[in-house]
C-alpha atoms as a PDB file:
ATOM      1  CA  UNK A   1       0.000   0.000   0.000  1.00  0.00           C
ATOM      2  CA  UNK A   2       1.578   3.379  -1.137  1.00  0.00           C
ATOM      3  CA  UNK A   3       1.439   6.144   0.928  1.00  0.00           C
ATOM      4  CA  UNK A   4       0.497   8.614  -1.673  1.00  0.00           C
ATOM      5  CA  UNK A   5      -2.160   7.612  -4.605  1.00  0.00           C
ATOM      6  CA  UNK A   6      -0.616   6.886  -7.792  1.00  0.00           C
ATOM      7  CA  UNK A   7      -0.684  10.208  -9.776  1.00  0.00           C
ATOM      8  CA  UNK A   8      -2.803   9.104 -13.428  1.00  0.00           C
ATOM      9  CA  UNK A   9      -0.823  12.208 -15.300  1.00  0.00           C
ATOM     10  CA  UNK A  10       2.605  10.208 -14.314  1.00  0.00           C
ATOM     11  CA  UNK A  11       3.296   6.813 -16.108  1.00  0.00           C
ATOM     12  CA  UNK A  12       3.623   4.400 -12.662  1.00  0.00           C
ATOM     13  CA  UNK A  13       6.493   2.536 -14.787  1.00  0.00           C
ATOM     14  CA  UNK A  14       8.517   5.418 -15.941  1.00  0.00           C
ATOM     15  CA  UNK A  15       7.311   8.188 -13.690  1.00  0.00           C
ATOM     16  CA  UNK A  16       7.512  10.538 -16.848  1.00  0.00           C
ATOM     17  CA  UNK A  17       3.934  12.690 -17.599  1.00  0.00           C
ATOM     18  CA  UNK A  18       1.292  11.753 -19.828  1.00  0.00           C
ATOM     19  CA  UNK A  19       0.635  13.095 -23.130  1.00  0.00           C
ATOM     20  CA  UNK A  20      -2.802  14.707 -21.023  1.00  0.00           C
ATOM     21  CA  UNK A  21       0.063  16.371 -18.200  1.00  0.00           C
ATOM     22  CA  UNK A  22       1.801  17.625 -21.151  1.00  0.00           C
ATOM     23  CA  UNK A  23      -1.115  19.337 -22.869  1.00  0.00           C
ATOM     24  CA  UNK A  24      -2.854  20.642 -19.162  1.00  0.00           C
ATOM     25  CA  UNK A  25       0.786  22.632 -19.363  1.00  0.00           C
ATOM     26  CA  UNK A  26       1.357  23.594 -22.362  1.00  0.00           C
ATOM     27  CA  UNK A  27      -0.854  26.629 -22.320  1.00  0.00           C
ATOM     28  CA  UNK A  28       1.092  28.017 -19.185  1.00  0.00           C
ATOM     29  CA  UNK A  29       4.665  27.343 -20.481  1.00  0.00           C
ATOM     30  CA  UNK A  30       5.674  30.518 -21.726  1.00  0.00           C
ATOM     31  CA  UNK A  31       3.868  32.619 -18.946  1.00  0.00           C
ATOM     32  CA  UNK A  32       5.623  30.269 -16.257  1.00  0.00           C
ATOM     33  CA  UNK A  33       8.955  31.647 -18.050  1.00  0.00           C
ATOM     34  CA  UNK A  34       8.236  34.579 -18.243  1.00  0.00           C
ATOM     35  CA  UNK A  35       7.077  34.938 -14.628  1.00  0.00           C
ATOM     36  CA  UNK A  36      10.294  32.746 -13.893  1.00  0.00           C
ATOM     37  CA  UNK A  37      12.403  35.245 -15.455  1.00  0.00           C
ATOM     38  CA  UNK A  38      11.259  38.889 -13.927  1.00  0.00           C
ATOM     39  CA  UNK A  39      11.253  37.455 -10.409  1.00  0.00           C
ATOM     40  CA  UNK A  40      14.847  36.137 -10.948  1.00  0.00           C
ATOM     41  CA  UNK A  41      15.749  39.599 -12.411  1.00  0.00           C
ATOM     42  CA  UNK A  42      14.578  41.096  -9.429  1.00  0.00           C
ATOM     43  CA  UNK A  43      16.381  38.524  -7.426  1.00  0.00           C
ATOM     44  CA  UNK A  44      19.539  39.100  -8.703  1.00  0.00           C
ATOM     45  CA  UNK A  45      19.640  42.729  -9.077  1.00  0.00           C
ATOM     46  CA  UNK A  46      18.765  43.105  -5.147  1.00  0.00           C
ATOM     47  CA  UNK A  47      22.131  41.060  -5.008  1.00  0.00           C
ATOM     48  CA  UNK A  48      23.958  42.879  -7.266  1.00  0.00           C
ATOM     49  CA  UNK A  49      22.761  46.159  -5.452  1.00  0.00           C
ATOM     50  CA  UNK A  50      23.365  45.005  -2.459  1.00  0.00           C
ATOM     51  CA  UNK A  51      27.017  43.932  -2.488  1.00  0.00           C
ATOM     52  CA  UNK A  52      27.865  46.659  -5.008  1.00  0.00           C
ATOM     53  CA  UNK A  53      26.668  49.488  -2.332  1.00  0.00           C
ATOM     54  CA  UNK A  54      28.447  47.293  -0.050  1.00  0.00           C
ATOM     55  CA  UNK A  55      31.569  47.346  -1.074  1.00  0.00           C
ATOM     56  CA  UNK A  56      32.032  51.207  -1.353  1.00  0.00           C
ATOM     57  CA  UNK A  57      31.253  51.544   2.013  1.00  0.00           C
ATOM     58  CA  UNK A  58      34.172  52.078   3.991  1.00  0.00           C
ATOM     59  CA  UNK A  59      32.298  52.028   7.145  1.00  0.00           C
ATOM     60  CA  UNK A  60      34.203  55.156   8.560  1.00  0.00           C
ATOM     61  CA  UNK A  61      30.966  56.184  10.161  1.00  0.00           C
ATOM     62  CA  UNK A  62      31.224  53.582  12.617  1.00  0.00           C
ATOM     63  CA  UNK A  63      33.449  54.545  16.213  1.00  0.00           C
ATOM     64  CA  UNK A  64      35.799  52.265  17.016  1.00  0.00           C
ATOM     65  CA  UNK A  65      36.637  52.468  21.144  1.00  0.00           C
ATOM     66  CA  UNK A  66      39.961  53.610  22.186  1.00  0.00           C
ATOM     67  CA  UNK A  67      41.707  50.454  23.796  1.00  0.00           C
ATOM     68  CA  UNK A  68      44.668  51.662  26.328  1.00  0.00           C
ATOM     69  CA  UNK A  69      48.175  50.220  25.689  1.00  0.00           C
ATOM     70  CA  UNK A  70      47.784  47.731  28.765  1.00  0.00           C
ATOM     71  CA  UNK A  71      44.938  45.743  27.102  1.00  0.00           C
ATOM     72  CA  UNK A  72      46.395  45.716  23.571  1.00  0.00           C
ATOM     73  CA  UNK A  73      49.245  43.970  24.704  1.00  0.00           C
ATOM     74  CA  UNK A  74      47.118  41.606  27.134  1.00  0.00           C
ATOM     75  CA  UNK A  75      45.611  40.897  23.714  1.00  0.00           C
ATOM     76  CA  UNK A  76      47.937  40.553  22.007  1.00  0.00           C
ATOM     77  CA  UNK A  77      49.908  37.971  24.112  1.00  0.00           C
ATOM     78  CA  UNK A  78      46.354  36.226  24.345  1.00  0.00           C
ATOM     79  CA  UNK A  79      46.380  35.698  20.438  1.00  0.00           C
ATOM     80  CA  UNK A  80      49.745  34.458  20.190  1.00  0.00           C
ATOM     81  CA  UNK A  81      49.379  32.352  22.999  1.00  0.00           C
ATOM     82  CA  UNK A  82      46.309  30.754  21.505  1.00  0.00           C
ATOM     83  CA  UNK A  83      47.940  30.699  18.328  1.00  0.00           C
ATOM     84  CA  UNK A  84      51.152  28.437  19.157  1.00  0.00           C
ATOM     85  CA  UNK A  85      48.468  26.454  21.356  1.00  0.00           C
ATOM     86  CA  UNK A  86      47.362  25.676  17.667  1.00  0.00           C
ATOM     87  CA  UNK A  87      50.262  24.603  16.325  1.00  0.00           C
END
């Protein structure tokens, strides 16, 4: 017992559609397409946009806190520490 009913617009041998599958689509082909391409478009020009507008910014408009000479070096010695602990 299948879990799903067999579908009669696939062939249950070869799973491919049947010549009545192929002419219920047929008259939405070419709108399907065309509906496929515009919302791609879109799709990739929001990309495009996006990391184009991206990568001019040069974020100088964020503030980066002033870090005192004590903790830079505790920082430092933290990376390398953790870094030969790598190796």
């Amino acid at each position: 017992m299948a879990i799903f009913p067999q579908s009669k617009y696939h062939d249950p041998r070869t799973f491919k559609m049947t010549p009545a599958m192929i002419r219920a689509r047929k008259p939405f082909f070419w709108r399907n397409a065309a509906t496929f391409a515009v919302l791609s478009t879109i799709t990739v020009s929001v990309y495009f946009y996006t990391y184009s507008f991206l990568g001019q910014d040069t974020f100088d408009d964020v503030p980066i806190p002033p870090i005192s000479d004590a903790e830079l070096a505790k920082l430092k010695q933290e990376y390398e520490s953790s870094k030969q602990a790598k190796n």
